[in-house]
PDB file of N, CA and C in Angstrom:
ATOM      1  N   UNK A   1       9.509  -7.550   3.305  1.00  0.00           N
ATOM      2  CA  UNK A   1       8.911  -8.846   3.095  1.00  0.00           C
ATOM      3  C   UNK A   1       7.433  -8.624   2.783  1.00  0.00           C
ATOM      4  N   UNK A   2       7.117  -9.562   1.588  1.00  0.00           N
ATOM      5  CA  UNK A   2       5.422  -8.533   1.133  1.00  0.00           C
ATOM      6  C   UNK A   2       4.746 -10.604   0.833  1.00  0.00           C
ATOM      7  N   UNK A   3       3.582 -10.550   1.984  1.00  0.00           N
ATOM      8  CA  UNK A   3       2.649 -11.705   1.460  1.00  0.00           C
ATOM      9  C   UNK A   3       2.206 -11.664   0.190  1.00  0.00           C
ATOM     10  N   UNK A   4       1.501 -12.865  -0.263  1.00  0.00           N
ATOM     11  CA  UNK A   4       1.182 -12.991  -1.466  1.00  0.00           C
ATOM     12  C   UNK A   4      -0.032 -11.876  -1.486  1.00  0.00           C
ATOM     13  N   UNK A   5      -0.039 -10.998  -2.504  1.00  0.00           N
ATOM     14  CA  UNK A   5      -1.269  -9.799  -2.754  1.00  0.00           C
ATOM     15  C   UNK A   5      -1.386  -8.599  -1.850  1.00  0.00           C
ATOM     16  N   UNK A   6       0.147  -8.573  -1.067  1.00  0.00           N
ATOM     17  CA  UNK A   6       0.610  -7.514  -0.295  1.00  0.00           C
ATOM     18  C   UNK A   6       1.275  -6.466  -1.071  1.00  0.00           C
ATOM     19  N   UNK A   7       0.817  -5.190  -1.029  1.00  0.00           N
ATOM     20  CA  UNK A   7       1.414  -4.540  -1.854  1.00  0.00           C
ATOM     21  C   UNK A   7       2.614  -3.626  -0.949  1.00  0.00           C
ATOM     22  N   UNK A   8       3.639  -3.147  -1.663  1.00  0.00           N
ATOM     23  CA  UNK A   8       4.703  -2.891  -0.466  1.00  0.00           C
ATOM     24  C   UNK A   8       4.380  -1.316  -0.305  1.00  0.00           C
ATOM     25  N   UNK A   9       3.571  -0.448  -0.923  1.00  0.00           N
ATOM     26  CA  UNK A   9       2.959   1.093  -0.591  1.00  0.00           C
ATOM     27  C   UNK A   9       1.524   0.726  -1.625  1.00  0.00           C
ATOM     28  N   UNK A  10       1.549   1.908  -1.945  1.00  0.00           N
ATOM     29  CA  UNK A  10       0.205   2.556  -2.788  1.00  0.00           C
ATOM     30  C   UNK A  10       0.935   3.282  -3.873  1.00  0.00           C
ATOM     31  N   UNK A  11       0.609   2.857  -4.968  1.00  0.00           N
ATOM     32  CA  UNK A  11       0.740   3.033  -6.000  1.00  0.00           C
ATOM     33  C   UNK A  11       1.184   4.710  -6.350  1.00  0.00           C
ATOM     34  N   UNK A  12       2.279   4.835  -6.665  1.00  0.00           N
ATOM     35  CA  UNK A  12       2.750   5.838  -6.531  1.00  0.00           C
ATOM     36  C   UNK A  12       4.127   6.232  -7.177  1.00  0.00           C
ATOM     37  N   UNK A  13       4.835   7.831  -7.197  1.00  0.00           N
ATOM     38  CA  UNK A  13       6.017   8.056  -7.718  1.00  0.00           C
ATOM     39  C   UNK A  13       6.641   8.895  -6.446  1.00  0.00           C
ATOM     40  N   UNK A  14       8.235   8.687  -6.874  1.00  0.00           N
ATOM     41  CA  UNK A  14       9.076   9.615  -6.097  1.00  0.00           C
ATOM     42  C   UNK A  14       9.557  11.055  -6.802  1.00  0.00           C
ATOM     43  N   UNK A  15      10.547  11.473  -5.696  1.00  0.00           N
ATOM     44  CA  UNK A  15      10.910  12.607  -6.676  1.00  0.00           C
ATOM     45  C   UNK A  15      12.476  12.609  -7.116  1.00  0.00           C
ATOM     46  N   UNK A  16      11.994  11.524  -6.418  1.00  0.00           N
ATOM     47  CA  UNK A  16      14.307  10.462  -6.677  1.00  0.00           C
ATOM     48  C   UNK A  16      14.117   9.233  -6.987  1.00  0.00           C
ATOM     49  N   UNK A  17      15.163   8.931  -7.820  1.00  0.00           N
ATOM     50  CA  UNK A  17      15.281   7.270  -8.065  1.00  0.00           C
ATOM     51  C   UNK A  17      15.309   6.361  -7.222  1.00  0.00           C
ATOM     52  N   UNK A  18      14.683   5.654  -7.551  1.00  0.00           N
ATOM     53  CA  UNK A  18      14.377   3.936  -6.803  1.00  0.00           C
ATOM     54  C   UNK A  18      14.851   3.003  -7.625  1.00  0.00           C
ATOM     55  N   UNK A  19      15.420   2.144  -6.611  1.00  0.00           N
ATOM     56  CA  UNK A  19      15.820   0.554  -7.194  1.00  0.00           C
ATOM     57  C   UNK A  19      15.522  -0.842  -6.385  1.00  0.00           C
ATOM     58  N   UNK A  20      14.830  -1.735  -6.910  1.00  0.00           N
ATOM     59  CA  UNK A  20      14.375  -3.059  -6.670  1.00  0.00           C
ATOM     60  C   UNK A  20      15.294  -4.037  -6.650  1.00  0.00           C
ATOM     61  N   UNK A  21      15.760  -5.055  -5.725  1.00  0.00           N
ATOM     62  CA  UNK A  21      16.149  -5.896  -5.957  1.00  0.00           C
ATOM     63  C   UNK A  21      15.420  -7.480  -5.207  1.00  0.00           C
ATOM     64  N   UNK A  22      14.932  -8.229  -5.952  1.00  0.00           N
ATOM     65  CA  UNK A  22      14.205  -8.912  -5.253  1.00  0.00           C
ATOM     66  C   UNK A  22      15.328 -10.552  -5.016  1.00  0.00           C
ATOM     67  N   UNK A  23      14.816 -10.448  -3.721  1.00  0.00           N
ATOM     68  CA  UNK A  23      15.786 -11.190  -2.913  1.00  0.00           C
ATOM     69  C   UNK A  23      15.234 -12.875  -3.037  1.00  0.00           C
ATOM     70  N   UNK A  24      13.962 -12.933  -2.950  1.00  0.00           N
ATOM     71  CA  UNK A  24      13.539 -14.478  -2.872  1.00  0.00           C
ATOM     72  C   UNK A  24      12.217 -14.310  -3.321  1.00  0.00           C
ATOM     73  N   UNK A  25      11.634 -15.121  -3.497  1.00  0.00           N
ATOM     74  CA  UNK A  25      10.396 -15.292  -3.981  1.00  0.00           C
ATOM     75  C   UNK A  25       9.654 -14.434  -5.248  1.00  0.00           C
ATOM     76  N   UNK A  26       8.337 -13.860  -5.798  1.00  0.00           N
ATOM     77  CA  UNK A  26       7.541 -13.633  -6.216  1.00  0.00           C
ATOM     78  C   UNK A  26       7.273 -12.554  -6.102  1.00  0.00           C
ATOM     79  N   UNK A  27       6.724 -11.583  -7.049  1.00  0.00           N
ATOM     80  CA  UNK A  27       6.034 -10.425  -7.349  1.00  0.00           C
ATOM     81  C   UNK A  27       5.335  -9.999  -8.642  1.00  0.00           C
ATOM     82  N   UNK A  28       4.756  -8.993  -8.266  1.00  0.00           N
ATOM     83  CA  UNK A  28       4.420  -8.567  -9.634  1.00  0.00           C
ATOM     84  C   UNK A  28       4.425  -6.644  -9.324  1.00  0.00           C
ATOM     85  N   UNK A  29       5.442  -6.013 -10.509  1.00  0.00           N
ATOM     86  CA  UNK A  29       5.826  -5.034 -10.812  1.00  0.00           C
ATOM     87  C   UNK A  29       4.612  -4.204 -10.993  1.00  0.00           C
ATOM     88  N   UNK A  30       3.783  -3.339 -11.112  1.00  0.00           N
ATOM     89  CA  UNK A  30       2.999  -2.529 -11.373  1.00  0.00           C
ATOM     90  C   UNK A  30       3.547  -0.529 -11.737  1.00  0.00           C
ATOM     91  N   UNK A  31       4.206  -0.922 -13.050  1.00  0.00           N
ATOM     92  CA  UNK A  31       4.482   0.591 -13.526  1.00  0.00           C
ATOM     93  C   UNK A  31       4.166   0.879 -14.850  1.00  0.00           C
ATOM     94  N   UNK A  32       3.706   2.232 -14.646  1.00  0.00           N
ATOM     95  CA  UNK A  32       3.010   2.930 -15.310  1.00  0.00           C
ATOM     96  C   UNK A  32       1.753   2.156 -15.975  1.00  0.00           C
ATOM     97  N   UNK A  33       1.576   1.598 -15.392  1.00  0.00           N
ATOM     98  CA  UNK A  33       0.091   1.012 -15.591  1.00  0.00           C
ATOM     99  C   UNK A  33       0.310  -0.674 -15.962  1.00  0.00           C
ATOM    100  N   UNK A  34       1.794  -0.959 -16.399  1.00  0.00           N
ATOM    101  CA  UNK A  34       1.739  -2.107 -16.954  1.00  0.00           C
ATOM    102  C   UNK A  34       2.095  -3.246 -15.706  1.00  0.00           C
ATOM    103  N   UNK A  35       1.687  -4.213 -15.738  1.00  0.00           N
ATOM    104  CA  UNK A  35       2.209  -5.363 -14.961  1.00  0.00           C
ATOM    105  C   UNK A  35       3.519  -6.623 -15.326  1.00  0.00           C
ATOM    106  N   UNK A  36       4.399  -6.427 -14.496  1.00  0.00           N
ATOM    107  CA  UNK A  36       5.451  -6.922 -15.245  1.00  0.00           C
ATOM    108  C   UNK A  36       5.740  -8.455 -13.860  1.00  0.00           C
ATOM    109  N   UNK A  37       6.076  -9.341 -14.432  1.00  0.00           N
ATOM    110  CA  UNK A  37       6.493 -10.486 -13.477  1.00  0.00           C
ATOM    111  C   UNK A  37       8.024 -10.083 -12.538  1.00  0.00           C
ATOM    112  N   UNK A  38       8.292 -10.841 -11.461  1.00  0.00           N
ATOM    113  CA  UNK A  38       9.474 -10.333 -10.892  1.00  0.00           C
ATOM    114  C   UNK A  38       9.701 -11.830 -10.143  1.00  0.00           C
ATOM    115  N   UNK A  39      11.035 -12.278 -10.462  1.00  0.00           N
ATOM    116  CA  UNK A  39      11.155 -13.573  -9.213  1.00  0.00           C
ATOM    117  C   UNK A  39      12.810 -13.319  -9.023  1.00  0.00           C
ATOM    118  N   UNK A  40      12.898 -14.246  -7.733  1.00  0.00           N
ATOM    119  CA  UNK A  40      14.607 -14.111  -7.668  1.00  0.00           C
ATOM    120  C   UNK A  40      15.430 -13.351  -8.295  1.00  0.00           C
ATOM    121  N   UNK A  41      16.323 -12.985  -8.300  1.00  0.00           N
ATOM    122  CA  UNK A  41      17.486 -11.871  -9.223  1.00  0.00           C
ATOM    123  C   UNK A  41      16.766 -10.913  -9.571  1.00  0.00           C
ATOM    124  N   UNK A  42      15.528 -10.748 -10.213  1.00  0.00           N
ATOM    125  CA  UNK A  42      15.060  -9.179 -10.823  1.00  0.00           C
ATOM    126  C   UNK A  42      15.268  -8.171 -10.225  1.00  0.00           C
ATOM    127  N   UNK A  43      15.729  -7.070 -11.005  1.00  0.00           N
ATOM    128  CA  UNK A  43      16.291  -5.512 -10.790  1.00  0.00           C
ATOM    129  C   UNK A  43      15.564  -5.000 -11.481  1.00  0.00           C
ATOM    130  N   UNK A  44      15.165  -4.317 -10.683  1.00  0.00           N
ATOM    131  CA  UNK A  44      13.976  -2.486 -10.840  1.00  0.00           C
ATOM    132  C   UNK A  44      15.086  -1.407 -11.046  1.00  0.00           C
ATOM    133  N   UNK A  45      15.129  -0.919 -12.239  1.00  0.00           N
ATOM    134  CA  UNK A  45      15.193   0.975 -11.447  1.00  0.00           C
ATOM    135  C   UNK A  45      13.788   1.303 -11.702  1.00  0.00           C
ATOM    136  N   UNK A  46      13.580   2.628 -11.171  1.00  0.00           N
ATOM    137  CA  UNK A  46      12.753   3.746 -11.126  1.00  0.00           C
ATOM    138  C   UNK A  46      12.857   5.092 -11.561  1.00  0.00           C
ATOM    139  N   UNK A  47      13.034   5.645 -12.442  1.00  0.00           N
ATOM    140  CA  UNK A  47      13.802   6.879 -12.477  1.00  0.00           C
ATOM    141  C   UNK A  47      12.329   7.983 -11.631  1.00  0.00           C
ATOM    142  N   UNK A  48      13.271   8.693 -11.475  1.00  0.00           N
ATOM    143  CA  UNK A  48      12.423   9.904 -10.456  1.00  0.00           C
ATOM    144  C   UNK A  48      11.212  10.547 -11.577  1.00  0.00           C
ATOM    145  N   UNK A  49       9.883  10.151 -10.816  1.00  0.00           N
ATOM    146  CA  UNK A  49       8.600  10.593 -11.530  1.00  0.00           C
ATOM    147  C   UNK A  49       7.826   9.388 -11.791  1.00  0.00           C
ATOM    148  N   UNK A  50       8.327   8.264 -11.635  1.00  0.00           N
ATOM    149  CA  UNK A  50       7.921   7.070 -12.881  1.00  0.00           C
ATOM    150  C   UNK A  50       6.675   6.621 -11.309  1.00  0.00           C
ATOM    151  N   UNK A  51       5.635   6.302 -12.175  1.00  0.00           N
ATOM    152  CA  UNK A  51       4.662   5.590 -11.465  1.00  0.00           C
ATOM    153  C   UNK A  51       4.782   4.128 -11.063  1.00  0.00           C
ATOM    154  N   UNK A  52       5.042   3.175 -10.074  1.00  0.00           N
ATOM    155  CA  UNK A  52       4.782   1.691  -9.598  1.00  0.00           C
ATOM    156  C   UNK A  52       4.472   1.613  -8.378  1.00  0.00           C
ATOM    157  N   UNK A  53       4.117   0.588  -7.966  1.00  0.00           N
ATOM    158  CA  UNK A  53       4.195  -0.478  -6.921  1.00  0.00           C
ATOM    159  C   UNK A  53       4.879  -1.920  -7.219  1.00  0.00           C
ATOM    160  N   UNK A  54       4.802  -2.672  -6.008  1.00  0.00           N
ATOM    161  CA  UNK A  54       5.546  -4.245  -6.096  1.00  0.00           C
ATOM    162  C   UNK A  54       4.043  -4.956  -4.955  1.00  0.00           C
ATOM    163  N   UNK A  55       4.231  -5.347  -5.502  1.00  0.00           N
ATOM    164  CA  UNK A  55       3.153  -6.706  -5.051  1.00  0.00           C
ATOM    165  C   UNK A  55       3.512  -8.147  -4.561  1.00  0.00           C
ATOM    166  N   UNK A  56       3.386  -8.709  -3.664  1.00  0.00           N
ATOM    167  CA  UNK A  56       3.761  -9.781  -3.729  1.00  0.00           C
ATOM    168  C   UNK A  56       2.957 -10.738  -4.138  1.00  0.00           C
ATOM    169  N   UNK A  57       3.312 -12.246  -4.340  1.00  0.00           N
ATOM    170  CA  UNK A  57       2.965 -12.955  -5.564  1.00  0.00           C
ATOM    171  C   UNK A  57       3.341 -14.337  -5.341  1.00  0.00           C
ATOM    172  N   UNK A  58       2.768 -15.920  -5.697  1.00  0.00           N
ATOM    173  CA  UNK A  58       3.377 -17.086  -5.948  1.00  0.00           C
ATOM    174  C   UNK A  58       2.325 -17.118  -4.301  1.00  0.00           C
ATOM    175  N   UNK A  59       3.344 -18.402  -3.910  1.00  0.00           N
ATOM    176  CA  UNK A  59       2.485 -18.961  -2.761  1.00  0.00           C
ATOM    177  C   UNK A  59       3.643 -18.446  -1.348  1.00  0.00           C
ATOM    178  N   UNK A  60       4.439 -17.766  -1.597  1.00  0.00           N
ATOM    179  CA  UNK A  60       5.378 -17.343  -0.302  1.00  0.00           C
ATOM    180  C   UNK A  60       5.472 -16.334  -0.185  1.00  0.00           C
ATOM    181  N   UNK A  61       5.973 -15.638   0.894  1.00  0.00           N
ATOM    182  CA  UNK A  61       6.651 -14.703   1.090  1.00  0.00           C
ATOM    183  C   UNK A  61       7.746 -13.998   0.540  1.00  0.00           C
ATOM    184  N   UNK A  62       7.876 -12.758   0.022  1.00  0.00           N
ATOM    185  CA  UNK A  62       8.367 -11.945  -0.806  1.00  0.00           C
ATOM    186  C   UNK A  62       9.207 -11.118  -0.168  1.00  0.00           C
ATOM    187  N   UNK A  63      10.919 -11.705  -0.715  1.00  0.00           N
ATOM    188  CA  UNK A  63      11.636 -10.307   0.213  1.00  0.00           C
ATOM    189  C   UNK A  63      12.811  -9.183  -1.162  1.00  0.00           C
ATOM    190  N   UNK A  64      12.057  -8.176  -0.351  1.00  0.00           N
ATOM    191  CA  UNK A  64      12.805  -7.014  -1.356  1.00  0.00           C
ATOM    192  C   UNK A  64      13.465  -6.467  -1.108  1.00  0.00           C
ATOM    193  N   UNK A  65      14.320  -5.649  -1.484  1.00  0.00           N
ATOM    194  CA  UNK A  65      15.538  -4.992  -1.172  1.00  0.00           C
ATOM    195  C   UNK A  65      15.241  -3.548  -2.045  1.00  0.00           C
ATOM    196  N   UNK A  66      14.870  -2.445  -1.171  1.00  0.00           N
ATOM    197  CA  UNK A  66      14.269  -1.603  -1.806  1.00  0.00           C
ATOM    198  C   UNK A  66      15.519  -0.519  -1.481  1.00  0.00           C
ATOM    199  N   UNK A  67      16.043   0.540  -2.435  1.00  0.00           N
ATOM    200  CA  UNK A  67      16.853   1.967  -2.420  1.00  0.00           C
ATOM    201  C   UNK A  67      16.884   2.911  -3.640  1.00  0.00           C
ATOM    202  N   UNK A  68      17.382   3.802  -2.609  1.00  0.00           N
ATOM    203  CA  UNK A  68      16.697   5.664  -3.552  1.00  0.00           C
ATOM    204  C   UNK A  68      18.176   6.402  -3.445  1.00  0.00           C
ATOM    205  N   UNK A  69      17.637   6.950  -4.369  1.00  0.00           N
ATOM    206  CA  UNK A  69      18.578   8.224  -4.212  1.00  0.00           C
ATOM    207  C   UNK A  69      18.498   9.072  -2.701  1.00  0.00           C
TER     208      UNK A  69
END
């Protein structure tokens, strides 16, 4: 669960795949430098190496559903 302008780590990569699924509310994607919007239903992968964070965003509370390899 990430407040609005909560970021859910520090900007960063793995060395295994990651996948996003955002459960309710607001975000904003931050990979490889670009900023991408995220609300309800949006799906992340990550492939292993790739630079992001998730941010939360809008006026609520942000819940994610975060998994890796």
């Amino acid at each position: 669960m990430l407040r609005p302008g909560e970021p859910q780590a520090m900007y960063h990569w793995e060395t295994d795949q990651e996948g996003f699924l955002v459960l309710s509310g607001e975000a904003v994607l931050i990979v490889e430098g670009q900023e991408r919007p995220l609300r309800q239903c949006d799906f992340v992968h990550c492939p292993a190496g790739t630079q992001h964070v998730i941010v939360g965003a809008g006026d609520a509370h942000c819940v994610v559903f975060r998994f890796g390899a």
